[in-house]
C-alpha atoms as a PDB file:
ATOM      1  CA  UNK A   1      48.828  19.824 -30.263  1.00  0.00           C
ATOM      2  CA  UNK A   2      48.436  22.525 -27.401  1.00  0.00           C
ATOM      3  CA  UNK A   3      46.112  24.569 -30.638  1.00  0.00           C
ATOM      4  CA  UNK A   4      43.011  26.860 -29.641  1.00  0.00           C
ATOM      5  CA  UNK A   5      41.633  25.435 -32.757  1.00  0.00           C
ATOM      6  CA  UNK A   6      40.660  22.124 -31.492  1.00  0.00           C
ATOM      7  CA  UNK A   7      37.874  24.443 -29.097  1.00  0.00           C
ATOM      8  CA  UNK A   8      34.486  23.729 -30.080  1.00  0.00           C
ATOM      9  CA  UNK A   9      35.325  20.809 -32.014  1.00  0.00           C
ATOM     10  CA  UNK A  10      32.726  18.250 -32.136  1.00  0.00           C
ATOM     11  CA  UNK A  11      34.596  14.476 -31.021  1.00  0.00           C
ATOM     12  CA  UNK A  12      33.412  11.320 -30.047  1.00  0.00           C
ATOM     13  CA  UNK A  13      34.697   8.856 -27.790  1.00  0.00           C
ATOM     14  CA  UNK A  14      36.776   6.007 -29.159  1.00  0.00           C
ATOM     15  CA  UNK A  15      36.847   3.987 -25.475  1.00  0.00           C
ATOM     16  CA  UNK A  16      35.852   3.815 -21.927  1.00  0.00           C
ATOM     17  CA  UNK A  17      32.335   4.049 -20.569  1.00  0.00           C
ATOM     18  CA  UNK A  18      31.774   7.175 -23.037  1.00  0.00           C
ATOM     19  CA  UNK A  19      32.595   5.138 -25.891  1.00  0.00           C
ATOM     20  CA  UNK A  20      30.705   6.370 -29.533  1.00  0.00           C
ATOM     21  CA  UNK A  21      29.166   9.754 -27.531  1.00  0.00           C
ATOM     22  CA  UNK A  22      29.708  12.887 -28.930  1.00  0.00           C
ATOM     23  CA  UNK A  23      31.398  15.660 -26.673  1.00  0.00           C
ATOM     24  CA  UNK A  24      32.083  19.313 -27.838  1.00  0.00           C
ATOM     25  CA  UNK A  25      36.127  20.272 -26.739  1.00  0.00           C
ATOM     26  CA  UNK A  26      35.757  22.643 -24.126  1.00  0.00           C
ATOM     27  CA  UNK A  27      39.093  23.339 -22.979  1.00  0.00           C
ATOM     28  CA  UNK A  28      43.007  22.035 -23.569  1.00  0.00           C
ATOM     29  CA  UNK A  29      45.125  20.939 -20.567  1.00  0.00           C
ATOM     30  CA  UNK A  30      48.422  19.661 -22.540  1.00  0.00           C
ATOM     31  CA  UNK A  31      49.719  18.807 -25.573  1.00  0.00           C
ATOM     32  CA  UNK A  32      47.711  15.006 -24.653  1.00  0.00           C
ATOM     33  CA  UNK A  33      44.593  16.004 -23.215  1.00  0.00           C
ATOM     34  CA  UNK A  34      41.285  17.804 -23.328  1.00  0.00           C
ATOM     35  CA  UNK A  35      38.160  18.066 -21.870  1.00  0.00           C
ATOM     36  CA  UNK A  36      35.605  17.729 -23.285  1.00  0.00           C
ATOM     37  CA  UNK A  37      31.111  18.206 -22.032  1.00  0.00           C
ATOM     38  CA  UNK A  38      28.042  17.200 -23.981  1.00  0.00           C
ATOM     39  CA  UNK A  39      25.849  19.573 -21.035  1.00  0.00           C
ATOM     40  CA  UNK A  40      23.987  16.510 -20.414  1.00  0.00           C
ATOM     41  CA  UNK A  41      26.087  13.869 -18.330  1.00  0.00           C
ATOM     42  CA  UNK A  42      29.200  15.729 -18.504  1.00  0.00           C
ATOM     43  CA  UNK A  43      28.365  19.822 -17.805  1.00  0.00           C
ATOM     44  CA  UNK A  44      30.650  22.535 -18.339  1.00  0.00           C
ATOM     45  CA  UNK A  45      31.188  23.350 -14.606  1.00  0.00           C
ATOM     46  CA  UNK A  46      33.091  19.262 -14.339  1.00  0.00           C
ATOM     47  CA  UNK A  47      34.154  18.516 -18.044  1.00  0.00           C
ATOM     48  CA  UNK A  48      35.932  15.216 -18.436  1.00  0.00           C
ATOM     49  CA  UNK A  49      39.859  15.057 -18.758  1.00  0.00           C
ATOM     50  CA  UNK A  50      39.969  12.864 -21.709  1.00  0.00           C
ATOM     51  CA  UNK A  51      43.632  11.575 -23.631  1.00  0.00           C
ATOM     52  CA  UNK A  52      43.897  12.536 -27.925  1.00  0.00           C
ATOM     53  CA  UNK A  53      43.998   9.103 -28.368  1.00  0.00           C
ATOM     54  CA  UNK A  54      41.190   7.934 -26.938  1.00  0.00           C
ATOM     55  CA  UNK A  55      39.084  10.794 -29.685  1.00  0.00           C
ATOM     56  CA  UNK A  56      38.198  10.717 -32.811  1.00  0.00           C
ATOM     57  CA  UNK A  57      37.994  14.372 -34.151  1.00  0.00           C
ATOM     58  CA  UNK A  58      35.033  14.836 -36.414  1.00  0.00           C
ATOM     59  CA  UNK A  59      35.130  18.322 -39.208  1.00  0.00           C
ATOM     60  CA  UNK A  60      32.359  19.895 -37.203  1.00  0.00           C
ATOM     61  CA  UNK A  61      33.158  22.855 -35.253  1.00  0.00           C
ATOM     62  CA  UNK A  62      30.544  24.462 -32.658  1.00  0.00           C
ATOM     63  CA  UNK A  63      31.363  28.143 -34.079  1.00  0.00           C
ATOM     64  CA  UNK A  64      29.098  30.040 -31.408  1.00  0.00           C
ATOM     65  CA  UNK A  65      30.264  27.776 -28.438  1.00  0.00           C
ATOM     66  CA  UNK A  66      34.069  27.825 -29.314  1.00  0.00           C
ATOM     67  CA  UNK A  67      33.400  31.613 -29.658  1.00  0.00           C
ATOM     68  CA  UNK A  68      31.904  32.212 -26.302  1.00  0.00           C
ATOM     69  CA  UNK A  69      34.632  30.189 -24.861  1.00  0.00           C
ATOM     70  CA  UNK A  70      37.562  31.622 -26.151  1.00  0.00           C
ATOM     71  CA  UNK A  71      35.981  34.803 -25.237  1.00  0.00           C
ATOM     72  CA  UNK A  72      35.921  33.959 -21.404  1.00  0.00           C
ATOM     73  CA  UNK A  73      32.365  34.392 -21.777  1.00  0.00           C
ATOM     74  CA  UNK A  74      29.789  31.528 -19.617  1.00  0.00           C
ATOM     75  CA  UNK A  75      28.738  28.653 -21.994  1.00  0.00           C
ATOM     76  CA  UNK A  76      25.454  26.957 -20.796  1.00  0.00           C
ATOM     77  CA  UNK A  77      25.143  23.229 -20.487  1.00  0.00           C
ATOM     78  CA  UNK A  78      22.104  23.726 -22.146  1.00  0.00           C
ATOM     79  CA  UNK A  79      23.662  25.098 -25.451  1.00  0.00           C
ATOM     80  CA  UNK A  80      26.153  22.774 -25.524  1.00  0.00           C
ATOM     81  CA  UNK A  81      23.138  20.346 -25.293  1.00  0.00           C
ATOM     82  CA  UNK A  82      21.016  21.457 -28.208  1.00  0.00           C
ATOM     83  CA  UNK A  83      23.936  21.456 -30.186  1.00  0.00           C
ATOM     84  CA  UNK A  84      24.668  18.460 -30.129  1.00  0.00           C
ATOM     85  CA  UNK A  85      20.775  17.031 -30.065  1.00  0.00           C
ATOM     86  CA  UNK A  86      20.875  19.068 -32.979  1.00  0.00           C
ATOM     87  CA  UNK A  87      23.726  17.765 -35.109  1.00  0.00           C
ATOM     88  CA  UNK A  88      24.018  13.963 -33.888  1.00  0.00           C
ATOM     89  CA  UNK A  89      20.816  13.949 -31.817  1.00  0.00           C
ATOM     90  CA  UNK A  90      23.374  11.952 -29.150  1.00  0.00           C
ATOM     91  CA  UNK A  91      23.628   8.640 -31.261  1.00  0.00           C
ATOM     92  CA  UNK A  92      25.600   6.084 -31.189  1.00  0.00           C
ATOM     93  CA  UNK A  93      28.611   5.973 -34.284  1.00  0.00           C
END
């Protein structure tokens, strides 16, 4: 599942102390795991390593973040942020 699509993809944590927060996929390590920022408690500069598994992948995609990123371009904690305040406002699923 090592796929460029699953950048910017808007997931939410299915375990661990991040459980029900929703993250924005920031970058692919293997064909298991991703990491993944919200630009609030995890930033862009130290996104968490985070297992498939432990995600559930919602049909949102962050078009102007997963841009920027697969661009090489800098992606702000802050935009990342507002995104997601935006969408979800950070709630609990």
């Amino acid at each position: 599942m090592e796929d460029k699509s699953l950048i910017g993809r808007v997931v939410y944590s299915k375990v661990g102390r991040d459980k029900d927060r929703h993250f924005v996929v920031v970058g692919i390590l293997n064909k298991e795991f991703v990491y993944i920022a919200d630009g609030k408690l995890r930033k862009i500069s130290k996104p968490k390593k985070k297992k498939l598994k432990h995600l559930i992948f919602t049909d949102n995609v962050a078009e102007e973040i997963r841009e920027l990123i697969l661009n090489g371009s800098k992606v702000s904690d802050l935009r990342i942020k507002r995104f997601l305040e935006a969408e979800y406002a950070n709630k609990e699923v």
